[in-house]
Protein backbone atom coordinates (compact mmCIF):
# COMPACT_ATOMS: atom_id res chain seq x y z
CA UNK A 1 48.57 57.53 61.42
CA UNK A 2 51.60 59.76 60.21
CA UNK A 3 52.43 62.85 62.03
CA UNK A 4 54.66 65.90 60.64
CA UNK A 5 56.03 68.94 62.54
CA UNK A 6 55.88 71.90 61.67
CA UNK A 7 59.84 73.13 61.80
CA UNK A 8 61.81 76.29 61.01
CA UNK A 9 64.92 75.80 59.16
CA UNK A 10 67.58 77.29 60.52
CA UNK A 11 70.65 76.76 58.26
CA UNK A 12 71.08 74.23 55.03
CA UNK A 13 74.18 72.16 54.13
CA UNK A 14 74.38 71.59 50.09
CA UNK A 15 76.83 69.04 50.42
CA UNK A 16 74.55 66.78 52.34
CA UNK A 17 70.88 68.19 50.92
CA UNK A 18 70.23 67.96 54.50
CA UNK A 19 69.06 71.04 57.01
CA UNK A 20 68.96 72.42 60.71
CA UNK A 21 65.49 72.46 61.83
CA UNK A 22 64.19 74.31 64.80
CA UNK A 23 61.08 72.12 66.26
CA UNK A 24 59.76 73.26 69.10
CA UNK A 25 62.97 74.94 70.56
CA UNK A 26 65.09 71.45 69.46
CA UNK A 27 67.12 71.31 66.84
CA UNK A 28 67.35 68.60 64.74
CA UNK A 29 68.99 68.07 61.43
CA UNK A 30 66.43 66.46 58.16
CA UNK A 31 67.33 65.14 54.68
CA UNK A 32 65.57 67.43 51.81
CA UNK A 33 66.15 64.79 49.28
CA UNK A 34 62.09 63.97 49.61
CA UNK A 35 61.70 67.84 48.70
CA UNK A 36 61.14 68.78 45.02
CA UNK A 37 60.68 72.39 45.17
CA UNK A 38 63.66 74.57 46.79
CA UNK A 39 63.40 75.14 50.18
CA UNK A 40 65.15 78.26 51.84
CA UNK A 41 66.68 79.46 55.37
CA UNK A 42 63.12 80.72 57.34
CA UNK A 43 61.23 78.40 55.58
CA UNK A 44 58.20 76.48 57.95
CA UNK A 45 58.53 72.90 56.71
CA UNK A 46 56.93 69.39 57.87
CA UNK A 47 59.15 67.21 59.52
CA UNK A 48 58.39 63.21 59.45
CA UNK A 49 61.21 60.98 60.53
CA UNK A 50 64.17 62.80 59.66
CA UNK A 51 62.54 63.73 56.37
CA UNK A 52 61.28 67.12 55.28
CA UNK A 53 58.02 66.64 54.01
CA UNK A 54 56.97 69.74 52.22
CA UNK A 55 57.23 73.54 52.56
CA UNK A 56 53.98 74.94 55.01
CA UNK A 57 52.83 78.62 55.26
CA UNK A 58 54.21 80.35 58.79
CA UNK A 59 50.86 81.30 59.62
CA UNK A 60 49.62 77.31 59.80
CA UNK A 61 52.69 76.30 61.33
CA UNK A 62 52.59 78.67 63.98
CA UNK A 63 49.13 77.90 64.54
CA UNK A 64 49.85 73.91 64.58
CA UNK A 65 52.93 74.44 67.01
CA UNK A 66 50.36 76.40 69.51
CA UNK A 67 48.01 73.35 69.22
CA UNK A 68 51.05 71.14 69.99
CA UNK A 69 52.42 73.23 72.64
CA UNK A 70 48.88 73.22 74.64
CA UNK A 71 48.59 69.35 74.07
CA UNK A 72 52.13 68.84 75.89
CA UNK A 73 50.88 71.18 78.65
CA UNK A 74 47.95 68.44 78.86
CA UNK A 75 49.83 66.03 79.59
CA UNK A 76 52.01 67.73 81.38
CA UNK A 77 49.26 68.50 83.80
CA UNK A 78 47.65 65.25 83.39
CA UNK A 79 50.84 63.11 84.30
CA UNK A 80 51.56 65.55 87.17
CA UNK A 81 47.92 64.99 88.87
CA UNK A 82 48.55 61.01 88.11
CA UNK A 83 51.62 61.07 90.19
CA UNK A 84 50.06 63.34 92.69
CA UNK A 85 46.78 60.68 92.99
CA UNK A 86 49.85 57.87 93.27
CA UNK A 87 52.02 59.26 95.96
């Protein structure tokens, strides 16, 4: 199973057809040379392994980042009650 994250690019370097991505309040830097259609600052793209994927509409990615935000909280809270249970 592949999984891409939804990302906002924050700045793009020409010389190295690679960008800043914002994921989840981390920035990380991605090659666009998978990308064939042009891909601009404020864009919402999917990030897989250091690769941008494809260009996704804000709506969707905002909406995918919420789902991925409450399933960290999950396991947030789930870890926490494990260690509670192992103290």
């Amino acid at each position: 199973m592949c999984l891409a994250i939804p990302s906002k690019v924050i700045s793009i370097n020409k010389e190295t057809n690679t960008a800043t991505l914002d994921t989840l309040g981390v920035s990380r830097e991605a090659s666009l040379d998978l990308m064939q259609e042009e891909v601009n600052v404020g864009d919402f793209v999917l990030l897989h392994i250091g690769y941008v994927m494809g260009k996704i509409d804000e709506k969707e990615a905002k909406l995918s980042l919420e789902m991925y935000e409450e399933i960290i909280k999950s396991i947030q809270e789930e870890e926490q009650e494990l260690d509670i249970k192992g103290r």
